[in-house]
Protein backbone atom coordinates (compact mmCIF):
# COMPACT_ATOMS: atom_id res chain seq x y z
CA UNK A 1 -6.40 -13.47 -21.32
CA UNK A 2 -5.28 -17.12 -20.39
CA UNK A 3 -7.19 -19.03 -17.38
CA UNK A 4 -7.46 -16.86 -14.61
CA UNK A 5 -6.17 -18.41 -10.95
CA UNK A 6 -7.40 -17.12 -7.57
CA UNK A 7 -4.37 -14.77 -7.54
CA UNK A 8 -5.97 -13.20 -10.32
CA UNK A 9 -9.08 -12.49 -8.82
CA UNK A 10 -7.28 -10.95 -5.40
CA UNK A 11 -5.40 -8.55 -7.34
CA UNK A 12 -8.36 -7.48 -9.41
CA UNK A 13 -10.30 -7.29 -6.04
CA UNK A 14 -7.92 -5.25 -4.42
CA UNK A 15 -7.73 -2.82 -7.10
CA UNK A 16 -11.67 -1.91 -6.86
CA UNK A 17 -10.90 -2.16 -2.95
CA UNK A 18 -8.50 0.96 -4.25
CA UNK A 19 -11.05 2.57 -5.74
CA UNK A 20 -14.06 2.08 -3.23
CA UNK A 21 -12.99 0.82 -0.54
CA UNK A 22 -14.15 -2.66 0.72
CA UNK A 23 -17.96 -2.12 -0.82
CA UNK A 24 -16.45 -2.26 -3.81
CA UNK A 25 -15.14 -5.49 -3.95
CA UNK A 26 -18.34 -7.58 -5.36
CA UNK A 27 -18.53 -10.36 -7.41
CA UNK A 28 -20.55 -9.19 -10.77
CA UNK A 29 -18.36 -5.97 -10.69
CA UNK A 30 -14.26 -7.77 -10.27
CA UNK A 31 -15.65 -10.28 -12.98
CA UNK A 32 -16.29 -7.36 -15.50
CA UNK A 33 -12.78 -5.85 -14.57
CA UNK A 34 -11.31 -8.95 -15.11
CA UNK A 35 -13.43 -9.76 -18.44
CA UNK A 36 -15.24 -12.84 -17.61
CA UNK A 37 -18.11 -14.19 -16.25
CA UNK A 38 -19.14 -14.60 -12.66
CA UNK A 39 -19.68 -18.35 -12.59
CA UNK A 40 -15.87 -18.58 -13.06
CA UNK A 41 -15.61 -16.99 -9.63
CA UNK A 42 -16.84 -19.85 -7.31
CA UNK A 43 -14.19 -22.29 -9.18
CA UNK A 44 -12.09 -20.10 -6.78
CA UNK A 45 -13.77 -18.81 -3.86
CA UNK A 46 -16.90 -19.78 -2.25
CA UNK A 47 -18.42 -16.74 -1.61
CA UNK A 48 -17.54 -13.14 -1.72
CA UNK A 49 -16.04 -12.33 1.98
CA UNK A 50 -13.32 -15.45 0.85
CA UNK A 51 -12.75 -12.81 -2.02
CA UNK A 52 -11.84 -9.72 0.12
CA UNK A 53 -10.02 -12.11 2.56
CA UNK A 54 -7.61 -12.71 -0.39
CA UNK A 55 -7.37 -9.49 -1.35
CA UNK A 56 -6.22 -8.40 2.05
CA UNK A 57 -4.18 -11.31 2.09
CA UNK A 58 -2.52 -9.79 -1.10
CA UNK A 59 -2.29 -6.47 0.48
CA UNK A 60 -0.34 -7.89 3.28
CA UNK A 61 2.06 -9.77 1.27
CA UNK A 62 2.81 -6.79 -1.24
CA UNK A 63 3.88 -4.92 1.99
CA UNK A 64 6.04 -7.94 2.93
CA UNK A 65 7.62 -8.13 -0.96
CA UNK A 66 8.37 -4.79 -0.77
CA UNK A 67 10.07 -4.88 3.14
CA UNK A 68 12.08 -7.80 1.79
CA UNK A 69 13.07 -5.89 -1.37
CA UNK A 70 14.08 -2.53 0.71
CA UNK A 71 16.09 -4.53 3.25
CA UNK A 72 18.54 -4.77 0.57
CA UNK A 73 19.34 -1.55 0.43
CA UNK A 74 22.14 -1.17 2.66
CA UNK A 75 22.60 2.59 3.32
CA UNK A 76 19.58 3.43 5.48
CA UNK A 77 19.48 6.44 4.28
CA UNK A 78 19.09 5.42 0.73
CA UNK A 79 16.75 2.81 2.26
CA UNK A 80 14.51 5.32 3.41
CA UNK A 81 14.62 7.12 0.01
CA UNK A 82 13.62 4.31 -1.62
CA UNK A 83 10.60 3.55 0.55
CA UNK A 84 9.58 7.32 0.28
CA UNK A 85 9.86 7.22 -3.13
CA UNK A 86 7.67 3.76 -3.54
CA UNK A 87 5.33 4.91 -1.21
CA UNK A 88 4.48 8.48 -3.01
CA UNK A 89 4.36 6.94 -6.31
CA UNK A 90 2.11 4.60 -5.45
CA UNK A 91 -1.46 6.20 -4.90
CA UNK A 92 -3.06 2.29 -5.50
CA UNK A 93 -1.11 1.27 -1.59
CA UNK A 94 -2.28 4.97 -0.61
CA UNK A 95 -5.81 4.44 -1.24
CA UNK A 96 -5.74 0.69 -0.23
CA UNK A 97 -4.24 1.63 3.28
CA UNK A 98 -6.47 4.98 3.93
CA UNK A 99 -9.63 2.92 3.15
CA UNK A 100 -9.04 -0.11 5.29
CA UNK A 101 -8.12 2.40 8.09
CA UNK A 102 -11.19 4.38 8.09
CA UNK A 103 -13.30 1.35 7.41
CA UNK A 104 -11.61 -0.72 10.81
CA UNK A 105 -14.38 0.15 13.17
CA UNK A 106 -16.48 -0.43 10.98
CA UNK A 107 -19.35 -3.39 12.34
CA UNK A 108 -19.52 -5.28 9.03
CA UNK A 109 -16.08 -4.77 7.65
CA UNK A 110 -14.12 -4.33 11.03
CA UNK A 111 -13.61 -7.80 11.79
CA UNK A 112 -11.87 -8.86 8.85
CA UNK A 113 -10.31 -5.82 7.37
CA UNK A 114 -9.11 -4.53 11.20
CA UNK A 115 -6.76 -7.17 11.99
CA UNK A 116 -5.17 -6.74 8.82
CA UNK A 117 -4.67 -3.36 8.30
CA UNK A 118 -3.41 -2.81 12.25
CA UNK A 119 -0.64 -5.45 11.53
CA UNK A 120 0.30 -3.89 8.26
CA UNK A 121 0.50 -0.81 10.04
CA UNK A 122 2.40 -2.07 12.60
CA UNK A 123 4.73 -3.71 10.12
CA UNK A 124 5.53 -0.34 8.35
CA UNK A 125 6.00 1.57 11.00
CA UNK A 126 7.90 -0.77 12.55
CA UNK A 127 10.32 -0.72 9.38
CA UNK A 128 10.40 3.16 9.36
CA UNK A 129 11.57 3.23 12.75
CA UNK A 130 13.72 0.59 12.47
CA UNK A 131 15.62 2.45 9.44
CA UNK A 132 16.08 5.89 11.35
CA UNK A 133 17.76 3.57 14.16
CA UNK A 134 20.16 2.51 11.76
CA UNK A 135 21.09 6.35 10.73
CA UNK A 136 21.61 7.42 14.13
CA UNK A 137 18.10 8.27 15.73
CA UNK A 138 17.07 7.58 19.57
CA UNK A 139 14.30 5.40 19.76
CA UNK A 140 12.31 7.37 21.03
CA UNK A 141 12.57 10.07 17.84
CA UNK A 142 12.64 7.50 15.76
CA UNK A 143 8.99 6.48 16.69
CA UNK A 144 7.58 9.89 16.70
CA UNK A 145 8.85 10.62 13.30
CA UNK A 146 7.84 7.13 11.68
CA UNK A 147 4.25 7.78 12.93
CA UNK A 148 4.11 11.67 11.47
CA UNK A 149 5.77 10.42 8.30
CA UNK A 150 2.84 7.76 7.64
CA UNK A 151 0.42 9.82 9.13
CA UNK A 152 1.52 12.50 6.42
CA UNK A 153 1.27 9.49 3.80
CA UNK A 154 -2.47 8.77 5.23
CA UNK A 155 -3.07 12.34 5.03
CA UNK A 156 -2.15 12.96 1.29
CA UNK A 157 -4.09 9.68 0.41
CA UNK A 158 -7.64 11.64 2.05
CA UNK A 159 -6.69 14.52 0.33
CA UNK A 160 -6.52 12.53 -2.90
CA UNK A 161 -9.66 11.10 -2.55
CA UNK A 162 -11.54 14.27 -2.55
CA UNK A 163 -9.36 15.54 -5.64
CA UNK A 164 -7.27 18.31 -3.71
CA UNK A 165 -3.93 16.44 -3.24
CA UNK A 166 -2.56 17.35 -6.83
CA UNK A 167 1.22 15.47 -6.47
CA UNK A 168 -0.12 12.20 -5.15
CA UNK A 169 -0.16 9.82 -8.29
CA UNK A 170 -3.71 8.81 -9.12
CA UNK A 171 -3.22 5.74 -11.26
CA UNK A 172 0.21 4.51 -11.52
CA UNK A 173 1.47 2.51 -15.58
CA UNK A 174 4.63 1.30 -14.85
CA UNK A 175 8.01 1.82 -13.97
CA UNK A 176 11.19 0.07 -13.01
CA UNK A 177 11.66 -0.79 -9.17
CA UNK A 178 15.07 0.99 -7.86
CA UNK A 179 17.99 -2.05 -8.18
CA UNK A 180 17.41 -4.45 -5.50
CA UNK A 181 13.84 -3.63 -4.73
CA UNK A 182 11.32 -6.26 -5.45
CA UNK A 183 8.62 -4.69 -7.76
CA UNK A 184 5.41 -5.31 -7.02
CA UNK A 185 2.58 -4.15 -9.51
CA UNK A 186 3.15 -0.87 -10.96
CA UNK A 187 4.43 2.24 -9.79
CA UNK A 188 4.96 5.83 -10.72
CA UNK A 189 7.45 8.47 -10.60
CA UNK A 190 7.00 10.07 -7.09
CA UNK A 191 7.59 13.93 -6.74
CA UNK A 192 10.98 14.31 -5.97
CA UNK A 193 10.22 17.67 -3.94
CA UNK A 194 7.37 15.39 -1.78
CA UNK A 195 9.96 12.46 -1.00
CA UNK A 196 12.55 15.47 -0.33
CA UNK A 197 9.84 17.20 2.29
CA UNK A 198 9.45 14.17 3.76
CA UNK A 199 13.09 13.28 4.12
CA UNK A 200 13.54 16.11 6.11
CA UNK A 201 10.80 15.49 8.17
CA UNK A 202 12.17 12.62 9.05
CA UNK A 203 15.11 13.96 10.01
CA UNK A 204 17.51 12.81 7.23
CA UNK A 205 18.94 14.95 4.47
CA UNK A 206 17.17 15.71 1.08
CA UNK A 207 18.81 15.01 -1.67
């Protein structure tokens, strides 16, 4: 592995955030993921709540890569496909976005993981309803369906986490993002009948 940059570290950081939430992300243990010592760490960061700041950071910009990827997609739709189909087959953003919710109240972790993850939120939902505007919705439905839609996404991620969820990907290798769609880290193959559930939920046709 060549010289790691803070980037680095963020990425590796919010993976073990994937995996155990905010706890997880500790100096010793990111520096064994990432195969080096942890005196390389404070050429980057000063101390370890700089390191979860960047991984949120990074969490907020992969949802903003992806946005400006989708946005591309000019059948809405298709566009909603798409998203359905990143979103399922992507149980990393799952568990990243179920953990930071259910650790927002928290007193230690609140104040810097909250403000994040609410504007994230925000920002996705905000998307969704935007989209099912675009094919024909009232704003009102629109709304109401974007929230059960990611509320179904939350949903599948808990489910996952105590081993029960059995079509939510658990550790995505790689694929190809859809033409157009900026690609950010790796993502499998979503259930087609999952994306195709949720399509009708949100009141568009399956395919």
């Amino acid at each position: 592995m060549g010289r790691l940059n803070a980037d680095d570290w963020a990425k590796a950081a919010l993976d073990a955030l994937a995996e155990g939430g905010t706890a997880a992300v500790a100096v010793e243990p990111v520096a064994v993921r990432l195969g080096v010592s942890k005196g390389s760490f404070y050429w980057h960061f000063p101390n370890r709540q700089a390191l979860v700041e960047a991984a949120l950071e990074r969490w907020e910009a992969e949802t903003e890569a992806v946005i400006a990827g989708l946005v591309q997609v000019r059948d809405p739709v298709e566009r909603m496909r798409v998203l359905l189909e990143r979103a399922f087959g992507d149980g990393r953003d799952a568990a990243i976005s179920f953990r930071l919710i259910s650790e927002a109240d928290d007193p230690v972790v609140g104040p810097v993981a909250g403000p994040v993850v609410r504007r994230v939120t925000e920002r996705r939902l905000a998307f969704m309803r935007a989209v099912l505007e675009e094919a024909g919705q009232p704003p009102e439905e629109a709304s109401r369906r974007a929230q059960d839609a990611y509320g179904g996404y939350l949903g599948l991620a808990a489910l996952a986490r105590i081993g029960v969820a059995t079509e939510v990907p658990k550790a995505p290798q790689a694929a190809e993002a859809p033409e157009g769609v900026a690609r950010v880290g790796a993502a499998a193959e979503a259930p087609s009948g999952l994306v195709d559930l949720a399509m009708v939920k949100l009141g568009l046709p399956p395919r």
